[in-house]
N, C-alpha and C. Protein backbone atom coordinates (compact mmCIF):
# COMPACT_ATOMS: atom_id res chain seq x y z
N UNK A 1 0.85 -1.17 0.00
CA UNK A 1 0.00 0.00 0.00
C UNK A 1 0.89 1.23 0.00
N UNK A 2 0.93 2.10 -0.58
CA UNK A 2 1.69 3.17 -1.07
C UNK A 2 1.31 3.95 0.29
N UNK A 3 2.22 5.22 0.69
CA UNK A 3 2.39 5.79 1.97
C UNK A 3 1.29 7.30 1.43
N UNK A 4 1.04 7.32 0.07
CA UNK A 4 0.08 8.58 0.14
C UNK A 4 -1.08 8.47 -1.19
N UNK A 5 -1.94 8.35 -1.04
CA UNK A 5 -3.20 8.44 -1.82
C UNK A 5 -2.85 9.43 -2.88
N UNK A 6 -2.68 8.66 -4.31
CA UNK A 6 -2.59 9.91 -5.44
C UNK A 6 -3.56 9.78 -6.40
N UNK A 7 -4.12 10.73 -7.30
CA UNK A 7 -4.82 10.87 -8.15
C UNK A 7 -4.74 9.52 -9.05
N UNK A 8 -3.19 9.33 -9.07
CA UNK A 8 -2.65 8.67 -10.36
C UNK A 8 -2.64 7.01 -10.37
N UNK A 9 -2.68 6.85 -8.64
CA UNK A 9 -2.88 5.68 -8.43
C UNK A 9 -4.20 4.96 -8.31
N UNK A 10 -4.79 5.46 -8.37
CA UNK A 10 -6.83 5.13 -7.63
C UNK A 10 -6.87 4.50 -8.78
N UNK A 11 -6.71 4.67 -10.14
CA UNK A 11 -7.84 4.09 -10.72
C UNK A 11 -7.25 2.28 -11.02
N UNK A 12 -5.86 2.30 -10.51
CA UNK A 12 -5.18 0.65 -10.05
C UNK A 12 -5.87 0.23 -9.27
N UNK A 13 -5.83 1.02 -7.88
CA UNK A 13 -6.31 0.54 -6.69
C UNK A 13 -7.87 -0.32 -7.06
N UNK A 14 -8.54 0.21 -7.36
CA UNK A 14 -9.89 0.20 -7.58
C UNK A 14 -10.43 -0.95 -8.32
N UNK A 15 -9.05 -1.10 -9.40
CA UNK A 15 -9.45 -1.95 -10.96
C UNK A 15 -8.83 -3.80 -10.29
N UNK A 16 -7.85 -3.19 -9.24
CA UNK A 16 -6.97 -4.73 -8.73
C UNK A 16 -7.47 -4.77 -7.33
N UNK A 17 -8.37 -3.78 -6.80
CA UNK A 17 -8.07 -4.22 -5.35
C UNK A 17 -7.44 -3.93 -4.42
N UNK A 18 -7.16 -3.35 -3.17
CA UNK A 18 -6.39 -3.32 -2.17
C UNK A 18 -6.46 -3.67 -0.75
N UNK A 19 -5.79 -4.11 -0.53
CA UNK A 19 -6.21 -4.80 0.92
C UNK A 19 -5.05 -4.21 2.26
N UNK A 20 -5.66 -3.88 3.65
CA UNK A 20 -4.68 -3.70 4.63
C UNK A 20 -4.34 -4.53 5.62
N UNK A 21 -4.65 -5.94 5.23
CA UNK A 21 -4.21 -7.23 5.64
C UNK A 21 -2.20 -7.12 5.64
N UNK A 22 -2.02 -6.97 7.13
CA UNK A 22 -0.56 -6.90 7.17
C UNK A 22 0.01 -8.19 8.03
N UNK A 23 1.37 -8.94 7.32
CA UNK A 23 2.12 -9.72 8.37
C UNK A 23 2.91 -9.40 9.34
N UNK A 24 2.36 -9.24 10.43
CA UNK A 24 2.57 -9.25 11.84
C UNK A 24 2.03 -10.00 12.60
N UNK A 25 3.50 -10.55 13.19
CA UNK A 25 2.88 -11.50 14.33
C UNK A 25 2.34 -10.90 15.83
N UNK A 26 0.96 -10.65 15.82
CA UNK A 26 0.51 -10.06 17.11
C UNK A 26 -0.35 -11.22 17.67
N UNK A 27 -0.46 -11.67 18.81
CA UNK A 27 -0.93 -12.49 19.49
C UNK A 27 -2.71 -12.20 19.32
N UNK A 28 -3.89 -12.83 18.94
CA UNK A 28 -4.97 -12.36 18.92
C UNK A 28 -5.58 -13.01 20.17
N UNK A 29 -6.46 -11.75 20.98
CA UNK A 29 -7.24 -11.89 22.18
C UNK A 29 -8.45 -12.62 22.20
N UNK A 30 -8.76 -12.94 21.10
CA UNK A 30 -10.06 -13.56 21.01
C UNK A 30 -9.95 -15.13 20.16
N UNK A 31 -10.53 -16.12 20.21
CA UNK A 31 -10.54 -17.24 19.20
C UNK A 31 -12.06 -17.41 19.16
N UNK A 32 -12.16 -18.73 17.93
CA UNK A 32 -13.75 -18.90 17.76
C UNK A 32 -14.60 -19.30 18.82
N UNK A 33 -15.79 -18.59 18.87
CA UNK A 33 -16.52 -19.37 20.04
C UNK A 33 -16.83 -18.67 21.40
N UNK A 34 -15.81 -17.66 21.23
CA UNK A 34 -15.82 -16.14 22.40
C UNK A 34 -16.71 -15.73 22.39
N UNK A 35 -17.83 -15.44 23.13
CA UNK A 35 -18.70 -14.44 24.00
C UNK A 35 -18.09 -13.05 23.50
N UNK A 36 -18.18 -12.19 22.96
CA UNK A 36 -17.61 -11.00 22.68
C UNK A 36 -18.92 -9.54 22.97
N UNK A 37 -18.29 -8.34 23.38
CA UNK A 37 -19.25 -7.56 23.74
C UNK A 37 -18.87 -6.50 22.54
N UNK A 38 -19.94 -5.58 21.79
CA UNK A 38 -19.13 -4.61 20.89
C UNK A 38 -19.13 -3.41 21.95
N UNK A 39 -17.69 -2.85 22.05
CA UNK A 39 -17.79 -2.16 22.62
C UNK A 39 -18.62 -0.41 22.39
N UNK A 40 -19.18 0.21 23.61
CA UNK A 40 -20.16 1.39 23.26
C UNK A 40 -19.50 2.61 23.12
N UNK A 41 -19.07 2.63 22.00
CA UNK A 41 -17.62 4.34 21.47
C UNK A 41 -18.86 5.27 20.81
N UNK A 42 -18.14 6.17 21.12
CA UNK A 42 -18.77 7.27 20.42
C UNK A 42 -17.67 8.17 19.95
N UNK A 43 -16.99 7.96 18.90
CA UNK A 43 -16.00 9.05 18.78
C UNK A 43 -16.45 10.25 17.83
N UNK A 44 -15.53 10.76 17.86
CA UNK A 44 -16.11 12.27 17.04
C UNK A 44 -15.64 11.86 15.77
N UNK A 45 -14.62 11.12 15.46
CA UNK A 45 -14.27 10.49 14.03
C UNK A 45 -14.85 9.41 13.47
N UNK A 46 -15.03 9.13 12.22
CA UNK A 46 -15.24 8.21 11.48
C UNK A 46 -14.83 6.87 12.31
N UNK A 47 -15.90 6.00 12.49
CA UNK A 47 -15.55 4.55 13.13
C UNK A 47 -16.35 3.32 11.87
N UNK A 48 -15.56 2.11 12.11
CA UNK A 48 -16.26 1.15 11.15
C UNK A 48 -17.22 0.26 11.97
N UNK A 49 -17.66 0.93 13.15
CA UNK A 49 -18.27 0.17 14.39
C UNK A 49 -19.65 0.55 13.77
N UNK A 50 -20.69 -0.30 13.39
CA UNK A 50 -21.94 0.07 13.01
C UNK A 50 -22.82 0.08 14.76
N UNK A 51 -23.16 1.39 14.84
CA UNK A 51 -24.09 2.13 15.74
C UNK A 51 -25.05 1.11 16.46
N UNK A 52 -25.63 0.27 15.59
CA UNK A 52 -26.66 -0.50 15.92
C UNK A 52 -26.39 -2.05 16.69
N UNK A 53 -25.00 -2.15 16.73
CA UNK A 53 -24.01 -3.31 16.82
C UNK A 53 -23.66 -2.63 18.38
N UNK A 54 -23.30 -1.52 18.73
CA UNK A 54 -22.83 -1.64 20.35
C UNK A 54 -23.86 -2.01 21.69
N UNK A 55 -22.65 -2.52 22.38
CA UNK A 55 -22.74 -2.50 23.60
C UNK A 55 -23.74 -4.28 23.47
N UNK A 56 -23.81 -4.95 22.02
CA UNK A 56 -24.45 -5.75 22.09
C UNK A 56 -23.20 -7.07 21.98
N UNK A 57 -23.89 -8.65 22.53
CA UNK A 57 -23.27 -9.83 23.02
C UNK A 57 -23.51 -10.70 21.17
N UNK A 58 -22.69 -10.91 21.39
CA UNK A 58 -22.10 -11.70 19.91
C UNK A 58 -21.17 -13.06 20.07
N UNK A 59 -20.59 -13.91 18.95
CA UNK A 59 -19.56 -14.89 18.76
C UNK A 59 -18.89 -15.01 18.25
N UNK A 60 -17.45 -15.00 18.01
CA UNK A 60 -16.75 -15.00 17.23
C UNK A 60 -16.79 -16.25 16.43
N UNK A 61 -16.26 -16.09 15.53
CA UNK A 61 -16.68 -17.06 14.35
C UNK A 61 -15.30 -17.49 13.52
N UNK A 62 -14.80 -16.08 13.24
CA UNK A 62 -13.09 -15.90 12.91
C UNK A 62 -12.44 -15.17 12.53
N UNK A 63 -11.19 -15.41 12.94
CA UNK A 63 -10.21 -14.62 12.83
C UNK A 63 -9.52 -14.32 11.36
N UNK A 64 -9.94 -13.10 11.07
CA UNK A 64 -9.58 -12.72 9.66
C UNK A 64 -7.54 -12.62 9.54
N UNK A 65 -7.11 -12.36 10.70
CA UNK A 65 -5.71 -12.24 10.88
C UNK A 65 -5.92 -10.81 11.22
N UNK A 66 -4.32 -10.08 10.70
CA UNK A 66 -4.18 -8.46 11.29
C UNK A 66 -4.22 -7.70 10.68
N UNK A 67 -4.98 -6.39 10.43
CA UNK A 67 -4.79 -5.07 9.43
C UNK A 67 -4.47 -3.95 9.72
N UNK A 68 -4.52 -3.46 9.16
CA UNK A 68 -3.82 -1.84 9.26
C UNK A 68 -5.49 -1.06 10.03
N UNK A 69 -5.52 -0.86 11.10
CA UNK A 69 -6.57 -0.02 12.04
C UNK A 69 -6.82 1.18 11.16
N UNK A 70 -8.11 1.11 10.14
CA UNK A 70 -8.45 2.14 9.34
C UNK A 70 -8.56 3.59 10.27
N UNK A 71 -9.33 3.49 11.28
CA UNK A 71 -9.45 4.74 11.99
C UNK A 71 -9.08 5.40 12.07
N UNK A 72 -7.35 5.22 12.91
CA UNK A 72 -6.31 6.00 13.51
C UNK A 72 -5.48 6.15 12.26
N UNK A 73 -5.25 5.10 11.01
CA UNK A 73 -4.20 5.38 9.85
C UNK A 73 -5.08 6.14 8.94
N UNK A 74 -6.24 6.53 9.19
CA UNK A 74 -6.78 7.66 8.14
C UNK A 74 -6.44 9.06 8.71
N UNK A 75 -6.32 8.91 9.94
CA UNK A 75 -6.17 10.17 10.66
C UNK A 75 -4.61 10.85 10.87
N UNK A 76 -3.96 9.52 9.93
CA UNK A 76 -2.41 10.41 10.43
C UNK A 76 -1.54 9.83 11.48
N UNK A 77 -2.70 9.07 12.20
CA UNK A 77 -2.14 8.84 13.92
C UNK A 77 -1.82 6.84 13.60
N UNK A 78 -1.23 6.64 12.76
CA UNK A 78 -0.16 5.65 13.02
C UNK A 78 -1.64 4.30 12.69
N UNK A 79 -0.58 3.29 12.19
CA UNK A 79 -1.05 1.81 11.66
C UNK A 79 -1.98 0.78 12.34
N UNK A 80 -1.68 1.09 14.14
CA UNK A 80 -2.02 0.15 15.37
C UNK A 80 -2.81 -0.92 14.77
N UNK A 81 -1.98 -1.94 14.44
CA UNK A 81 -2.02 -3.01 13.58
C UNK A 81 -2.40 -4.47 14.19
N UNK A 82 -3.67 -4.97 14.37
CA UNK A 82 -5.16 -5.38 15.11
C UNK A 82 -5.53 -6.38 14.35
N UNK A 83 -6.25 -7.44 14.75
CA UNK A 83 -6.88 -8.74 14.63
C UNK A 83 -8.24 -8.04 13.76
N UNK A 84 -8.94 -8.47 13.17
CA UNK A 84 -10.19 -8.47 12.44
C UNK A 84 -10.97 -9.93 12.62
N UNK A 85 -12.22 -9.40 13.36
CA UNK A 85 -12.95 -11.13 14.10
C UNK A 85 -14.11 -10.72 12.72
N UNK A 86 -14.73 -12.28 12.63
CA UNK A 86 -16.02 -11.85 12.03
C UNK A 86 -16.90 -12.22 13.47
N UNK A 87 -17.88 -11.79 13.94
CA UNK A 87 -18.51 -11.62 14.55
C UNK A 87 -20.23 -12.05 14.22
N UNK A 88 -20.63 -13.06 15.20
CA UNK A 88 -21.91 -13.40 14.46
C UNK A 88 -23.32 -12.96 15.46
N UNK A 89 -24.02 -12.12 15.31
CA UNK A 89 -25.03 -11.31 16.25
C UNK A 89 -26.43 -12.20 16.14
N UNK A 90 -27.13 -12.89 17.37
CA UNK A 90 -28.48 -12.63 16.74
C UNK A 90 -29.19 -11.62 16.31
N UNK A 91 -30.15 -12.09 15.12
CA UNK A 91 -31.20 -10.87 15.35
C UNK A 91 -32.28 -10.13 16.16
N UNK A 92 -31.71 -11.38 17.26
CA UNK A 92 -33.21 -11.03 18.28
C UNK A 92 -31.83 -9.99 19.45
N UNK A 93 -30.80 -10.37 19.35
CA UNK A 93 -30.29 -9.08 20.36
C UNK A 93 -29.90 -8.44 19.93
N UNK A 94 -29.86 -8.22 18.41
CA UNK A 94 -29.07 -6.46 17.87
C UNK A 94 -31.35 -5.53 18.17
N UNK A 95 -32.29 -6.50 17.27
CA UNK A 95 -32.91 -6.00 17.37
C UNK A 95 -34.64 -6.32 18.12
N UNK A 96 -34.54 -6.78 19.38
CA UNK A 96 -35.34 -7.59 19.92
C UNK A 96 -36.51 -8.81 20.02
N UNK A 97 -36.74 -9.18 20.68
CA UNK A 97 -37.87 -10.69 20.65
C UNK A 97 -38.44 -10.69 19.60
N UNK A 98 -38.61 -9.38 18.53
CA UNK A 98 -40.10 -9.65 17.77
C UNK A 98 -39.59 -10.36 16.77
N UNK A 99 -37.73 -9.54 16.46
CA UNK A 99 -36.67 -10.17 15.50
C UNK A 99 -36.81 -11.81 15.15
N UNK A 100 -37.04 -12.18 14.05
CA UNK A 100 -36.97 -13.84 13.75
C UNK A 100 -35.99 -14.41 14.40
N UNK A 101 -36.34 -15.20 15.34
CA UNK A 101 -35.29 -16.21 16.29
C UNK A 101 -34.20 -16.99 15.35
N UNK A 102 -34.03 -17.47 14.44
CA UNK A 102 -33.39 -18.06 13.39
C UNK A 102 -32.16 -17.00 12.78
N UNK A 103 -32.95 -15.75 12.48
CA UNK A 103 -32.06 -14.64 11.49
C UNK A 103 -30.73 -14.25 12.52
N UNK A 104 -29.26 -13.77 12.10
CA UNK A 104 -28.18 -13.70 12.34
C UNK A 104 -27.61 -12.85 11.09
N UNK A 105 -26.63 -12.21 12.14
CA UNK A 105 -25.76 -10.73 11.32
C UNK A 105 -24.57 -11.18 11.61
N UNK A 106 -23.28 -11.34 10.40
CA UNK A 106 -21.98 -11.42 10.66
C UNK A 106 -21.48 -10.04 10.17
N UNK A 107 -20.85 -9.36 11.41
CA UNK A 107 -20.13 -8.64 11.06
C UNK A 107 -18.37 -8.65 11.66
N UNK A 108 -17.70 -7.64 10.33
CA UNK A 108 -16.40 -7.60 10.66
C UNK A 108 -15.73 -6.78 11.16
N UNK A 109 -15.09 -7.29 13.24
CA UNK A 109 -15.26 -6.01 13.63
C UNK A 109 -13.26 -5.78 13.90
N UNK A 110 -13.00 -4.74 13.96
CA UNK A 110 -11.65 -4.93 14.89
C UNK A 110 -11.39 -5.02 16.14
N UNK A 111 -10.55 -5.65 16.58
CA UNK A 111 -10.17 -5.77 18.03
C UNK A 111 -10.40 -4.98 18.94
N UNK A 112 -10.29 -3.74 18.40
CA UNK A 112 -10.34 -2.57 19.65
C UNK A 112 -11.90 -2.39 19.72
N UNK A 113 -12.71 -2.93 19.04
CA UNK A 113 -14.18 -2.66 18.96
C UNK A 113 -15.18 -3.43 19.72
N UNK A 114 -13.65 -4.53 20.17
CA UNK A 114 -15.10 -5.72 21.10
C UNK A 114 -14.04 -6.19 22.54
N UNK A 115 -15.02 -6.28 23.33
CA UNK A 115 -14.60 -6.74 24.71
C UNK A 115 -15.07 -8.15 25.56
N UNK A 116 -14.38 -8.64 25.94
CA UNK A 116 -14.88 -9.70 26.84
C UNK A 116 -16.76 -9.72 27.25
N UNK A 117 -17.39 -10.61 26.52
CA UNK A 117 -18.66 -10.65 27.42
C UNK A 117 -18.70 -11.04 29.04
């Protein structure tokens, strides 16, 4: 991944793809099968934490490996280079009892986004 977004490069990026899947060996806090909580942020910046997803009990499902922490590396403020879980929600606890007992949401969250249930 190139160190600065240019005009000249986007229309590669776009046509092949880019990914911020990086090799680093960081130990991941979570494995499949975890109880996971999303954690309840509210930042003033751009987050990939969907709103409707906090503070709610989920499972991990798996471990995508480690990426480049979009948040803080859009902002300037460095790579902090993090596990990516997929995360599997019912629909009855993102959106209550009336929710079809059966239906389920996988989402893909980063590390810093979920906590111990």
């Amino acid at each position: 991944m190139p160190a600065a977004l240019t005009p000249e490069i986007v229309p590669g990026l776009v046509a092949g793809g880019a990914s911020t899947k990086i090799a680093e060996d960081i130990a991941p806090k979570f494995k499949h099968g975890d109880k996971v909580r999303a954690r309840n942020i509210n930042p003033t910046t751009h987050t990939r934490l969907p709103r409707y997803v906090r503070g709610k009990v989920g499972t991990v499902v798996h471990d995508h490996g480690v990426f480049v922490f979009n948040d803080s590396n859009a902002h300037g403020k460095g790579t902090h280079p993090q596990h990516v879980y997929n995360v599997r929600f019912t629909a009855q606890e993102l959106w209550g009892p009336d929710a079809p007992s059966r239906d389920t949401l996988h989402i893909d969250m980063f590390e810093s986004y979920i906590e111990p249930a």
